[in-house]
PDB file of N, CA and C in Angstrom:
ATOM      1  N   UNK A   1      60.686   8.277  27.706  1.00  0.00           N
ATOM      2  CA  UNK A   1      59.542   7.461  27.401  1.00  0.00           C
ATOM      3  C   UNK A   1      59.178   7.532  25.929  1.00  0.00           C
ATOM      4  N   UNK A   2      60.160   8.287  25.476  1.00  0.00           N
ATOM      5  CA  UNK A   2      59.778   8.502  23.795  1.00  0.00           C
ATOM      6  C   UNK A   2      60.198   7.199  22.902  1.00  0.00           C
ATOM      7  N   UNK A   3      59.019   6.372  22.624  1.00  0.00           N
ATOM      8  CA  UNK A   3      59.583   5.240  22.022  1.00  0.00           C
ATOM      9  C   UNK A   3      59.303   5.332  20.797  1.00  0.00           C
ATOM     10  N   UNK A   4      60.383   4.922  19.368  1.00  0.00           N
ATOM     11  CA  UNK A   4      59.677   4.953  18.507  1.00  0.00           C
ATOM     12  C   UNK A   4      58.285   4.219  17.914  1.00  0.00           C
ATOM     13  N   UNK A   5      57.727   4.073  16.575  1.00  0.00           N
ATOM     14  CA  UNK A   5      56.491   3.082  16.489  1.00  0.00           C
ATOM     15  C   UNK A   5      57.144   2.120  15.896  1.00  0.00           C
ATOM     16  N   UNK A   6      58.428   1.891  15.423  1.00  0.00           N
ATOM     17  CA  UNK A   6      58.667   0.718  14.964  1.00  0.00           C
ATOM     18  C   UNK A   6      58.873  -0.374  15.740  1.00  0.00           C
ATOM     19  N   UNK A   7      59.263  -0.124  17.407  1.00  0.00           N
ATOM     20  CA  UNK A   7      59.129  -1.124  17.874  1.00  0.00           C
ATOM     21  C   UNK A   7      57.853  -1.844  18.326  1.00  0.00           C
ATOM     22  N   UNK A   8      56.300  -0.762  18.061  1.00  0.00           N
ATOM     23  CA  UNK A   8      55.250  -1.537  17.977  1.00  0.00           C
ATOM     24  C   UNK A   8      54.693  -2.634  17.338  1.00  0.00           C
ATOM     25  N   UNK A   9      55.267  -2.023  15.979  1.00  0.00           N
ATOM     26  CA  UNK A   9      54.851  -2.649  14.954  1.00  0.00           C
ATOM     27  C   UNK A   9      55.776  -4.064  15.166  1.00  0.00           C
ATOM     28  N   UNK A  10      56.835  -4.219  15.397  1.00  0.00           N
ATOM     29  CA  UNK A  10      57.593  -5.213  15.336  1.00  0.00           C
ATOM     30  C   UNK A  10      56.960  -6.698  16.180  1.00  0.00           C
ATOM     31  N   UNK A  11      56.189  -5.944  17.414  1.00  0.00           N
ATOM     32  CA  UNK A  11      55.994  -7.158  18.455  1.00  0.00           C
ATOM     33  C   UNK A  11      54.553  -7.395  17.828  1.00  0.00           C
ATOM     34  N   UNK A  12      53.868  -6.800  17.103  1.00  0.00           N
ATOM     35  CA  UNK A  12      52.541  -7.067  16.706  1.00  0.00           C
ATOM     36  C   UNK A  12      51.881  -8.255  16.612  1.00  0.00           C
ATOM     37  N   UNK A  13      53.027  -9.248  15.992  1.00  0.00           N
ATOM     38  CA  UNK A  13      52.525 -10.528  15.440  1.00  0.00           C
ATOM     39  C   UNK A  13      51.294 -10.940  14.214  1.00  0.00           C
ATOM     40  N   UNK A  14      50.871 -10.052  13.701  1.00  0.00           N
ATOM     41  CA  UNK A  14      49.900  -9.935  12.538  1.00  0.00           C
ATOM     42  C   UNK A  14      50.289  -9.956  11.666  1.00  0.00           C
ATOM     43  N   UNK A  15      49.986 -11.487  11.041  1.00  0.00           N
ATOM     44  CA  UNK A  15      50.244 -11.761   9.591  1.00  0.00           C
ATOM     45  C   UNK A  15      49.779 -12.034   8.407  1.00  0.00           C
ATOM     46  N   UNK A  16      50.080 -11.797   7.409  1.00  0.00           N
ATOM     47  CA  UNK A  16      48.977 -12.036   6.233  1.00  0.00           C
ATOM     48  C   UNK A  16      47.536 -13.626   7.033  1.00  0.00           C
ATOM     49  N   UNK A  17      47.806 -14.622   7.407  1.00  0.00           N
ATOM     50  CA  UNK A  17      46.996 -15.185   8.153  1.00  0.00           C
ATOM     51  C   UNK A  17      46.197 -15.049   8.869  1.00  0.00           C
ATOM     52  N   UNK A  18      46.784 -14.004   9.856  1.00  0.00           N
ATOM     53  CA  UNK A  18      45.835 -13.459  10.907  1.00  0.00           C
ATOM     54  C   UNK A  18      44.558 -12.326  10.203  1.00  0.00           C
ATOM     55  N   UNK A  19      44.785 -11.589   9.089  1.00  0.00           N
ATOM     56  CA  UNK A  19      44.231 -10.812   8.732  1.00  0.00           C
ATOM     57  C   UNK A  19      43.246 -11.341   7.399  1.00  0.00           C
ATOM     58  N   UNK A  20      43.626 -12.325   6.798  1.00  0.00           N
ATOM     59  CA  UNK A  20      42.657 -12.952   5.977  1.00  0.00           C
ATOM     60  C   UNK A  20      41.485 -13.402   6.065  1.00  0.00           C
ATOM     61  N   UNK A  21      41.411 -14.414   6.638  1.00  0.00           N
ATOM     62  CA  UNK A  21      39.680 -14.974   7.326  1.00  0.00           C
ATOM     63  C   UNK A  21      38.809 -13.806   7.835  1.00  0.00           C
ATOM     64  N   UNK A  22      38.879 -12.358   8.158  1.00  0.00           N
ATOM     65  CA  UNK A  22      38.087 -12.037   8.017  1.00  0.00           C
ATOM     66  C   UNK A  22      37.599 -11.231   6.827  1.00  0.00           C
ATOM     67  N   UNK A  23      38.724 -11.243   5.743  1.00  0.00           N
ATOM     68  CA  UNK A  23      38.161 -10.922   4.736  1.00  0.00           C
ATOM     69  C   UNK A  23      37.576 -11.773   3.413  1.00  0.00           C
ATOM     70  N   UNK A  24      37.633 -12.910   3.903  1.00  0.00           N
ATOM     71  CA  UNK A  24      37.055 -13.863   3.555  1.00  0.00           C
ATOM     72  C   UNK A  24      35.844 -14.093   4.111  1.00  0.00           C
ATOM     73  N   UNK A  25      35.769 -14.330   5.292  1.00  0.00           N
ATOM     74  CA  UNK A  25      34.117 -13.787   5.642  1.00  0.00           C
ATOM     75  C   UNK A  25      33.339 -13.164   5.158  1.00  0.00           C
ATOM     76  N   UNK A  26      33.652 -11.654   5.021  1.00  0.00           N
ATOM     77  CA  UNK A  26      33.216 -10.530   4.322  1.00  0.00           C
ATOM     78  C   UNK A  26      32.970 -11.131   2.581  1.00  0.00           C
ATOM     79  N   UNK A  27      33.324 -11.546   2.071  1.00  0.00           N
ATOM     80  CA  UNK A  27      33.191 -12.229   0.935  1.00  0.00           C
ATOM     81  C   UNK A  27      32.123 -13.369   0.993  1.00  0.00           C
ATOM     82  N   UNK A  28      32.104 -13.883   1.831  1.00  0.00           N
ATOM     83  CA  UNK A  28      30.988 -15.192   1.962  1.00  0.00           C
ATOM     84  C   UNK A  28      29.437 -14.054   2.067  1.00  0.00           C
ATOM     85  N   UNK A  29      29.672 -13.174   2.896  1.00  0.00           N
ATOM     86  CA  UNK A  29      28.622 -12.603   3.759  1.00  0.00           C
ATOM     87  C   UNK A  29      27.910 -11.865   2.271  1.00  0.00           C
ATOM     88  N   UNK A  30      28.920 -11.484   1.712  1.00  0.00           N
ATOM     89  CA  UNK A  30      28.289 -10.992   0.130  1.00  0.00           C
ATOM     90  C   UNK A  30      27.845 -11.363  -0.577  1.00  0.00           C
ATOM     91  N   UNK A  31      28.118 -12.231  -0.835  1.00  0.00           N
ATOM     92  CA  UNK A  31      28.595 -13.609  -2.166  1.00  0.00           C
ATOM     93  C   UNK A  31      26.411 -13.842  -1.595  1.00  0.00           C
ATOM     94  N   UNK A  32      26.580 -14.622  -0.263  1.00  0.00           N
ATOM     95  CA  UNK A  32      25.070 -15.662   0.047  1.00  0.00           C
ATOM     96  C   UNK A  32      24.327 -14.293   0.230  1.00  0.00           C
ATOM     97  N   UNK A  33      24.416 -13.281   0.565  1.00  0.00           N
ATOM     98  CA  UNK A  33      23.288 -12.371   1.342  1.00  0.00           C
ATOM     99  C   UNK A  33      22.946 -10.929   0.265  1.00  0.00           C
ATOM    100  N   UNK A  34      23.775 -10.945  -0.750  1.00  0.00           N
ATOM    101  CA  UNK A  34      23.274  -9.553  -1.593  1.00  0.00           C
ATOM    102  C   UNK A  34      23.239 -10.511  -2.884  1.00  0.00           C
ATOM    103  N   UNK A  35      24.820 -10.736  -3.422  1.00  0.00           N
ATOM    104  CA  UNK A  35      24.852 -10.606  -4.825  1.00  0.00           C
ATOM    105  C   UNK A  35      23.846 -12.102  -5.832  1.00  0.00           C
ATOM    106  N   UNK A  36      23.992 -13.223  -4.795  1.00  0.00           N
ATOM    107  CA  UNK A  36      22.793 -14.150  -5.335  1.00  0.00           C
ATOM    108  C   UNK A  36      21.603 -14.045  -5.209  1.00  0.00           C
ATOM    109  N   UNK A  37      20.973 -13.299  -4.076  1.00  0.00           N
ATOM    110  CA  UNK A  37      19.736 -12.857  -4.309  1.00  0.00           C
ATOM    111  C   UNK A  37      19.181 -11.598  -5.728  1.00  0.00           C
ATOM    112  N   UNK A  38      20.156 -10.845  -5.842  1.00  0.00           N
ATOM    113  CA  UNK A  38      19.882 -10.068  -6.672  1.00  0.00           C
ATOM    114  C   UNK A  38      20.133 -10.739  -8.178  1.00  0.00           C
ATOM    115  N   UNK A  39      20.436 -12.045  -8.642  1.00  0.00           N
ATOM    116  CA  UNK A  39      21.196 -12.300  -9.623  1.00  0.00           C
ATOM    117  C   UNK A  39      19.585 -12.999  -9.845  1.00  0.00           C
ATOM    118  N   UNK A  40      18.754 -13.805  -8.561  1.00  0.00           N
ATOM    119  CA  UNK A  40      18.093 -14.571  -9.027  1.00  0.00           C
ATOM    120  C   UNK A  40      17.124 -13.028  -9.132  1.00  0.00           C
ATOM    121  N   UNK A  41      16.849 -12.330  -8.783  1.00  0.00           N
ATOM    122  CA  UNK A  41      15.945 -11.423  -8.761  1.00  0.00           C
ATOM    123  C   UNK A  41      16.025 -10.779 -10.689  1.00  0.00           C
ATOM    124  N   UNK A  42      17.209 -11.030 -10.831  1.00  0.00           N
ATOM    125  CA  UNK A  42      17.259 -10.145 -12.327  1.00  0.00           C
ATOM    126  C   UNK A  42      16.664 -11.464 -13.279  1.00  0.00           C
ATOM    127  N   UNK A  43      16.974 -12.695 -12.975  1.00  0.00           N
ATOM    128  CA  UNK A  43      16.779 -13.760 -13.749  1.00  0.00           C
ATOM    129  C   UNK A  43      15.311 -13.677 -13.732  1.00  0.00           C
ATOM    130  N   UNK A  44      14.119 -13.810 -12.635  1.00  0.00           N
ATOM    131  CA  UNK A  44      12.920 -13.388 -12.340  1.00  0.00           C
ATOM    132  C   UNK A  44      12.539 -12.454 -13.879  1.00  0.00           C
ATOM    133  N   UNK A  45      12.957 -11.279 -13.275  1.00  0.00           N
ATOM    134  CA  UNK A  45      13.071 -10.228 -14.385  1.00  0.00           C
ATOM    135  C   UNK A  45      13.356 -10.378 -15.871  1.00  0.00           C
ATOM    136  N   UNK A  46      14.018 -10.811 -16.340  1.00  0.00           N
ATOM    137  CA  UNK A  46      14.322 -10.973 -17.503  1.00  0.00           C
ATOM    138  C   UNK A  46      13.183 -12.495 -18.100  1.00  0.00           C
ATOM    139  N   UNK A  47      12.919 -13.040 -17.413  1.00  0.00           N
ATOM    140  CA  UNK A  47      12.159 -14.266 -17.958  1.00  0.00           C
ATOM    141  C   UNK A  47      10.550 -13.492 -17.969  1.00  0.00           C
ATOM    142  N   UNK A  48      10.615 -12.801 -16.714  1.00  0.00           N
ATOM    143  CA  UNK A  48       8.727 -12.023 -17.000  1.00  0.00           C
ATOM    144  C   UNK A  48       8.608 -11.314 -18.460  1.00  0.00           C
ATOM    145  N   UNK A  49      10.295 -10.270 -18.407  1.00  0.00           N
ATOM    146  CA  UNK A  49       9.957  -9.485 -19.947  1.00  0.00           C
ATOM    147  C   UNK A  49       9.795 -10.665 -21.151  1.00  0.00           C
ATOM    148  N   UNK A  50      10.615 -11.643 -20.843  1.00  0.00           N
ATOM    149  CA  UNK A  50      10.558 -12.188 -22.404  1.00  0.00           C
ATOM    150  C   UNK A  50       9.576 -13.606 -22.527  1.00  0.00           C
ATOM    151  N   UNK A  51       8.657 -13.958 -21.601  1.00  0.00           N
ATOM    152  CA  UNK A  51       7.431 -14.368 -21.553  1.00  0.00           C
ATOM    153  C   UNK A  51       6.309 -12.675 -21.538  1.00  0.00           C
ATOM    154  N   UNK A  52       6.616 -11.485 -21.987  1.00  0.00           N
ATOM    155  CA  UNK A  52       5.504 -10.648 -22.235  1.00  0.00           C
ATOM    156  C   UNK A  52       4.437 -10.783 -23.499  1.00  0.00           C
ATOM    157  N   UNK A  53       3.030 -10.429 -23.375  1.00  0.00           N
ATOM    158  CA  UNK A  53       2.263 -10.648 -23.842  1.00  0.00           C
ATOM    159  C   UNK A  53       0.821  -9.627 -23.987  1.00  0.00           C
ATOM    160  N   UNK A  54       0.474  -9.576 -24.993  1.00  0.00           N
ATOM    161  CA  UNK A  54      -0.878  -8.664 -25.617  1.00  0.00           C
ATOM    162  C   UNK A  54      -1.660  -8.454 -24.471  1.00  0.00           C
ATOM    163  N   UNK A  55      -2.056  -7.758 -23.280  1.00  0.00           N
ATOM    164  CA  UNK A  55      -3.332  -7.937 -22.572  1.00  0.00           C
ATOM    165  C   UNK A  55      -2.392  -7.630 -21.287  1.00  0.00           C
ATOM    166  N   UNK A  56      -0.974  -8.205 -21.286  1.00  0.00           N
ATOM    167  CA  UNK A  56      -0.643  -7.861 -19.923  1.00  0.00           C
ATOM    168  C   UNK A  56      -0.849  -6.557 -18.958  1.00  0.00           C
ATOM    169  N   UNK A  57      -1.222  -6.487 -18.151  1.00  0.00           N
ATOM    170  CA  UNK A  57      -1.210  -5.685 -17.326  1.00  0.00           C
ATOM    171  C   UNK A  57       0.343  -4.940 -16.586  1.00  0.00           C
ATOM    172  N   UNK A  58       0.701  -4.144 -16.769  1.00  0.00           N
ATOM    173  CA  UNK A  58       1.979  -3.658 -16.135  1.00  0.00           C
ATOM    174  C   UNK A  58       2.442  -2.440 -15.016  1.00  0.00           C
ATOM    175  N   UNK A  59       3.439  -2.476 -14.732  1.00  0.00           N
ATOM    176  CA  UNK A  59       3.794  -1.132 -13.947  1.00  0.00           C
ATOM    177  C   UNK A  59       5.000  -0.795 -14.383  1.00  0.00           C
ATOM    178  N   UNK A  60       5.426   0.499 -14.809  1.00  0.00           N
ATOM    179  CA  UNK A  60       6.760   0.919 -15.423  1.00  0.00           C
ATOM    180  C   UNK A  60       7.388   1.193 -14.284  1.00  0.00           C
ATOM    181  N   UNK A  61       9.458   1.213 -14.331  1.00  0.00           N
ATOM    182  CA  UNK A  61       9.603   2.020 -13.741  1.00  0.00           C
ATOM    183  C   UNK A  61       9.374   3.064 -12.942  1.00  0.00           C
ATOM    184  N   UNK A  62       8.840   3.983 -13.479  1.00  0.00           N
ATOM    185  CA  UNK A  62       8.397   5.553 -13.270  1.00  0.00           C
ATOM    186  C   UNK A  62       7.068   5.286 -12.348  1.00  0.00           C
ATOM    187  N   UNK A  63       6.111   4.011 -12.597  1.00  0.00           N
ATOM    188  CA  UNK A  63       5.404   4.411 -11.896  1.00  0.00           C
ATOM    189  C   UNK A  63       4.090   3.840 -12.381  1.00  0.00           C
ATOM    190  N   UNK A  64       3.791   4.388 -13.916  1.00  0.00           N
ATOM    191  CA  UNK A  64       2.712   4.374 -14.930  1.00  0.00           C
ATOM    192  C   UNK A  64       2.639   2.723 -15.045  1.00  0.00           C
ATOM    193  N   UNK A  65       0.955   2.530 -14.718  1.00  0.00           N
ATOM    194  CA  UNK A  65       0.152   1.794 -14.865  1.00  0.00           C
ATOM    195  C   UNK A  65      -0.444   1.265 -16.127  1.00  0.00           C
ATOM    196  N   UNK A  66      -0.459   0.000 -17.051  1.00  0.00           N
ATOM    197  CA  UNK A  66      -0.906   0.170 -18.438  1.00  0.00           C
ATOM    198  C   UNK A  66      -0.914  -1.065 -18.401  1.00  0.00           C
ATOM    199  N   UNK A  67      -1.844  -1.197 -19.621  1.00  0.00           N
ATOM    200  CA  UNK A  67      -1.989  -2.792 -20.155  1.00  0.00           C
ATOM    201  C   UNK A  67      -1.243  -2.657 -21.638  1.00  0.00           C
ATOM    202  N   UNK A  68      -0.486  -4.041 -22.289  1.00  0.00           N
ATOM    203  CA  UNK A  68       0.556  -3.944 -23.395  1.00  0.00           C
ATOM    204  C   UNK A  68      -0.426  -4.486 -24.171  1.00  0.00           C
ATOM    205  N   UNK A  69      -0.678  -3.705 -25.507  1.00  0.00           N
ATOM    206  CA  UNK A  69      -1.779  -3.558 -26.582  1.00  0.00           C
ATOM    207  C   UNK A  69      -0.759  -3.779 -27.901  1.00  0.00           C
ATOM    208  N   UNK A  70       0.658  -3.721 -27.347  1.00  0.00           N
ATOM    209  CA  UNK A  70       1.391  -3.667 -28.844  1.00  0.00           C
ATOM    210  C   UNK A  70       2.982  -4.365 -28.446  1.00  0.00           C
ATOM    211  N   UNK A  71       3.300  -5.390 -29.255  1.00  0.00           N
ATOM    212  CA  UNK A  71       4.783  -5.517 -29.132  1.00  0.00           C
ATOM    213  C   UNK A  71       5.545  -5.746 -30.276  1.00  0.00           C
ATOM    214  N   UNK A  72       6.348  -4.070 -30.303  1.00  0.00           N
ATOM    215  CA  UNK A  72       6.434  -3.004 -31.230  1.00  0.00           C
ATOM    216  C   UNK A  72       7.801  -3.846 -32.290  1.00  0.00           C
ATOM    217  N   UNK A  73       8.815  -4.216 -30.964  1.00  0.00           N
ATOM    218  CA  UNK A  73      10.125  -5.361 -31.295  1.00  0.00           C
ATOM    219  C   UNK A  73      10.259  -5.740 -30.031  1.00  0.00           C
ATOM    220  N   UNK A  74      11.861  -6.085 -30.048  1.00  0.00           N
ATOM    221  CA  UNK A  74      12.530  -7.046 -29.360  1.00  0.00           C
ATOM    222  C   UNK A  74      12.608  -6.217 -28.195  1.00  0.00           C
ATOM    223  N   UNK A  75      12.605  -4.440 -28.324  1.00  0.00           N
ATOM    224  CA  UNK A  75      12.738  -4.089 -27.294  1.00  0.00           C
ATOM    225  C   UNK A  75      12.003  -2.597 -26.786  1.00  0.00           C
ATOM    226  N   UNK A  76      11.036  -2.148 -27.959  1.00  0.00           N
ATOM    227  CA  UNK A  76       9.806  -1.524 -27.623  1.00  0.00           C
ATOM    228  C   UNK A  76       8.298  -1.957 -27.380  1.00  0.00           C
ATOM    229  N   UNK A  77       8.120  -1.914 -26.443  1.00  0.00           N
ATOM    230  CA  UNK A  77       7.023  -2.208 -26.210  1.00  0.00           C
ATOM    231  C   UNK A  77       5.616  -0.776 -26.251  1.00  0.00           C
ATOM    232  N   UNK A  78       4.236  -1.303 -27.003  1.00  0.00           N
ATOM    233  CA  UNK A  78       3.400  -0.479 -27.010  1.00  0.00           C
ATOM    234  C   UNK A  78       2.150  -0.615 -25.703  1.00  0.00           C
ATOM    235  N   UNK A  79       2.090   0.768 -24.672  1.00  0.00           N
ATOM    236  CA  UNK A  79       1.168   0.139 -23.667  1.00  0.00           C
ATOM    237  C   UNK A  79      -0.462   1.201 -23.511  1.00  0.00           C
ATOM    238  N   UNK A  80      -1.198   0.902 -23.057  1.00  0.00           N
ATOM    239  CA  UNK A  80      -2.191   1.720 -22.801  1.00  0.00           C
ATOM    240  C   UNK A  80      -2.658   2.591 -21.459  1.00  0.00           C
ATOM    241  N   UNK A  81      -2.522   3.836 -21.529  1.00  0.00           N
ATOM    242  CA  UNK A  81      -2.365   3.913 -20.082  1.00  0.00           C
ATOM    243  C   UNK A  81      -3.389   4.709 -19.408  1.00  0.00           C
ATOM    244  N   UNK A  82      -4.554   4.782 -20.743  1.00  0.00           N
ATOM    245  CA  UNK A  82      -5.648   5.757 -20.252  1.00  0.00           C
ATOM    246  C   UNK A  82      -6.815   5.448 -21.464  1.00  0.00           C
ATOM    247  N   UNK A  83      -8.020   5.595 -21.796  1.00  0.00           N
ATOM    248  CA  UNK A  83      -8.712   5.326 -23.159  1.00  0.00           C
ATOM    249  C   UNK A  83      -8.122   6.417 -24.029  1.00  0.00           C
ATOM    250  N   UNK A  84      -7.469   5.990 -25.539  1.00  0.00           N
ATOM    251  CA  UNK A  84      -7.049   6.132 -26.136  1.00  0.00           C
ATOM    252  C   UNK A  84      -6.039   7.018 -26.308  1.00  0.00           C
ATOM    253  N   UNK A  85      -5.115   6.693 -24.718  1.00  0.00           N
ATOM    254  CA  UNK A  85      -3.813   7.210 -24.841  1.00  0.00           C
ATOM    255  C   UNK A  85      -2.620   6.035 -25.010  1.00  0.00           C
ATOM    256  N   UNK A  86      -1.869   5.703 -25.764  1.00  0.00           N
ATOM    257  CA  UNK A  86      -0.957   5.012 -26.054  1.00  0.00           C
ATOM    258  C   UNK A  86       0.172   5.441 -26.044  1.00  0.00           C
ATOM    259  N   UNK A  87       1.275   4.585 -24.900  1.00  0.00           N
ATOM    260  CA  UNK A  87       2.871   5.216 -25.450  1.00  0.00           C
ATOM    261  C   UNK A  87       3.856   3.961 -25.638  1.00  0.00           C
ATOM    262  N   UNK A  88       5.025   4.265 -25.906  1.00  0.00           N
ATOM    263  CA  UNK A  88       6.043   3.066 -26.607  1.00  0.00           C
ATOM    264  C   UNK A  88       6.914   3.827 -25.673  1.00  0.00           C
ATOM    265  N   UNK A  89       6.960   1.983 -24.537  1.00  0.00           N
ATOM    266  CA  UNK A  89       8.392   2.756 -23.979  1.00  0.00           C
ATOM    267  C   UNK A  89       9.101   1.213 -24.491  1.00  0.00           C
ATOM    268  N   UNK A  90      10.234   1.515 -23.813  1.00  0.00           N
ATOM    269  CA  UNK A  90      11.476   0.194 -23.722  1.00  0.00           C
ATOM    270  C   UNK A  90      10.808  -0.547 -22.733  1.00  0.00           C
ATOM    271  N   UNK A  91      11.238  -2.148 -23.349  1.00  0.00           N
ATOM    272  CA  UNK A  91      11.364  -3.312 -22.062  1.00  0.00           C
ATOM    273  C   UNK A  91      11.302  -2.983 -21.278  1.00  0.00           C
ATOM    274  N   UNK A  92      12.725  -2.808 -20.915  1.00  0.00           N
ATOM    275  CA  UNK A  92      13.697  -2.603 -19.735  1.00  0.00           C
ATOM    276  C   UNK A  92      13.343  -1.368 -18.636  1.00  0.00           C
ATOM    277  N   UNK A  93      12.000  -0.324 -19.237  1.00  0.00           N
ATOM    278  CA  UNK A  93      11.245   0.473 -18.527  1.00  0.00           C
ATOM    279  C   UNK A  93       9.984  -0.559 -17.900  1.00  0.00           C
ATOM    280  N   UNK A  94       9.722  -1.500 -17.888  1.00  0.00           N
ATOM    281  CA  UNK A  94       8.996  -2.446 -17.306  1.00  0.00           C
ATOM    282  C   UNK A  94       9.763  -3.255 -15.893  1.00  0.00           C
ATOM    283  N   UNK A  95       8.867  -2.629 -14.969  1.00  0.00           N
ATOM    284  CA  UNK A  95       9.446  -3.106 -13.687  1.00  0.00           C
ATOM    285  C   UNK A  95       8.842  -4.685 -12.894  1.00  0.00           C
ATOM    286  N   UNK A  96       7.357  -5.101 -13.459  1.00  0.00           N
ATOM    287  CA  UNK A  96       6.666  -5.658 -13.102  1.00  0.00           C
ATOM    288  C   UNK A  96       5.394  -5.952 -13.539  1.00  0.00           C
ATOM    289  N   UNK A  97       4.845  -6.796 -12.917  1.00  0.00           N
ATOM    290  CA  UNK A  97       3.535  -7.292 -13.608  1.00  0.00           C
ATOM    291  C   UNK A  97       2.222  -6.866 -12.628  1.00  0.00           C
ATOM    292  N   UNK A  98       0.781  -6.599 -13.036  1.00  0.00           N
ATOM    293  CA  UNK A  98       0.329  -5.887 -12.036  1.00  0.00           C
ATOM    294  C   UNK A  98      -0.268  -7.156 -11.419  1.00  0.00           C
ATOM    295  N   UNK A  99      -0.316  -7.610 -10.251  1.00  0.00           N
ATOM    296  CA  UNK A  99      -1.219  -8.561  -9.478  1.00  0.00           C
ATOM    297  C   UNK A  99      -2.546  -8.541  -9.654  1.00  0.00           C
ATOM    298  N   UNK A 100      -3.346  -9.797  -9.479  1.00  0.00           N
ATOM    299  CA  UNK A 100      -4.958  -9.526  -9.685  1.00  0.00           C
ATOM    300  C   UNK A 100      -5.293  -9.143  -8.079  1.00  0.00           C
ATOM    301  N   UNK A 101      -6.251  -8.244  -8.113  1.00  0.00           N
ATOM    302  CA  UNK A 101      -7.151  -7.985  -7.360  1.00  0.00           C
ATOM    303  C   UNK A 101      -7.313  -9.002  -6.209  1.00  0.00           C
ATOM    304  N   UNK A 102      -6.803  -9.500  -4.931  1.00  0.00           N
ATOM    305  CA  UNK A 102      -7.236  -9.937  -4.205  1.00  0.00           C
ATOM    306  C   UNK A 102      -8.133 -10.005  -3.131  1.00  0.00           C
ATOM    307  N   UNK A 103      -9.192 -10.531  -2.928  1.00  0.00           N
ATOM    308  CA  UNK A 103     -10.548 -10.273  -2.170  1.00  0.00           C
ATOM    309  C   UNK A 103     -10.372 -11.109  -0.861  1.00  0.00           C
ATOM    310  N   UNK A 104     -10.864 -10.081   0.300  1.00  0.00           N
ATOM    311  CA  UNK A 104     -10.670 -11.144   1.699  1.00  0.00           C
ATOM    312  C   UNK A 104     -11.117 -11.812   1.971  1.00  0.00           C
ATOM    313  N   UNK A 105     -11.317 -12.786   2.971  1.00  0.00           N
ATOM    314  CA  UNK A 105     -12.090 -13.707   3.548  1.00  0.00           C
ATOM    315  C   UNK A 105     -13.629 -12.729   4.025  1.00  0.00           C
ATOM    316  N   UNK A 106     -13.083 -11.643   4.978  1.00  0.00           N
ATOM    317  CA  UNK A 106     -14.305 -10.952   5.206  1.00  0.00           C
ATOM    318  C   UNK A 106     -15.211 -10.854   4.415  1.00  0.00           C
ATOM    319  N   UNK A 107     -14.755 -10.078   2.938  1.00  0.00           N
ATOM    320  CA  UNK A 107     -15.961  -9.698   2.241  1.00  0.00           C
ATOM    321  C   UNK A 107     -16.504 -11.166   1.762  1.00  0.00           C
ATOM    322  N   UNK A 108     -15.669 -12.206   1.437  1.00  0.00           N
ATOM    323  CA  UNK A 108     -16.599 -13.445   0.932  1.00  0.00           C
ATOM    324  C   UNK A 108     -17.534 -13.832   1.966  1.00  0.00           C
ATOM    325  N   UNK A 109     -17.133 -13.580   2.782  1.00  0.00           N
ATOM    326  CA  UNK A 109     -18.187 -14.134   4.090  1.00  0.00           C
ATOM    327  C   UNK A 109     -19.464 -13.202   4.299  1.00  0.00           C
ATOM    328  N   UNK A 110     -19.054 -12.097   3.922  1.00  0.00           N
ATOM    329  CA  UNK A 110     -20.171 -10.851   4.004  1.00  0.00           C
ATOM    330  C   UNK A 110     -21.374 -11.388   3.057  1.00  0.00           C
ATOM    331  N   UNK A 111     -20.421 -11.564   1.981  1.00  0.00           N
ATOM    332  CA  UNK A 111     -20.962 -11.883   0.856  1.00  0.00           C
ATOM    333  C   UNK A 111     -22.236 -13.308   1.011  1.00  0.00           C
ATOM    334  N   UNK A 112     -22.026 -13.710   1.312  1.00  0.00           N
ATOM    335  CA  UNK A 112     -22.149 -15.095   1.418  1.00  0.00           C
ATOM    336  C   UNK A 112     -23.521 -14.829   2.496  1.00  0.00           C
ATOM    337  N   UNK A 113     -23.457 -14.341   3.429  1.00  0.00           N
ATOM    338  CA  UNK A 113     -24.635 -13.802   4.439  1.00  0.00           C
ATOM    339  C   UNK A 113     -25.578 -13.233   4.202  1.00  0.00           C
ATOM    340  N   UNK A 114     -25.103 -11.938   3.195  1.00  0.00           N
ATOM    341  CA  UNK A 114     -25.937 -11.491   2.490  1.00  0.00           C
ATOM    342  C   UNK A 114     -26.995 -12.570   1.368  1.00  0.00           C
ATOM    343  N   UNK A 115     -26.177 -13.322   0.852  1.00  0.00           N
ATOM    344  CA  UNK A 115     -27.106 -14.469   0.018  1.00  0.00           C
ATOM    345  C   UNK A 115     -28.548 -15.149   0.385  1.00  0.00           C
TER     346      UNK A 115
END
């Protein structure tokens, strides 16, 4: 019963054809579901840094919260991150912009009752 594996391999029938389309799939599945979302996500990104401006409000990388009081060059930026603490980081340490304050329906309505 000792057969070798070459006669497995022989009856297989798997050919460069049979084995392609799904790696072509795998390529589609990448292509629409990671790498264009992330391409428009950097484009996002790169248009917020280079529309930046005096007053903006920000969030670094790291974390730190600040408004931009200084734009130092092309690729230091000066921010404020406490009364009269100032630091100079890079752009590219800018992750985002801070959102305004959004207020609920509840409290306007509270609000409004109270009047």
């Amino acid at each position: 019963m000792d057969t070798p594996a070459i006669f497995f391999l022989q009856g297989s029938g798997l050919g460069i054809l049979d084995i392609l389309p799904p790696f072509i799939m795998i390529f589609i599945f990448y292509h629409f579901m990671i790498a264009r979302p992330q391409r428009a996500r950097q484009r996002a990104l790169q248009e917020m840094l280079s529309n930046l401006k005096i007053g903006d409000k920000i969030i670094t990388t790291g974390g730190i919260y600040g408004t931009v009081t200084e734009l130092t060059s092309d690729q230091i930026v000066q921010i404020r991150i406490a009364e009269s603490v100032k630091i100079n980081i890079s752009k590219n340490a800018i992750s985002a912009l801070q959102e305004a304050p959004k207020q609920e329906k509840s409290s306007k309505e509270s609000e409004k009752k109270n009047a």
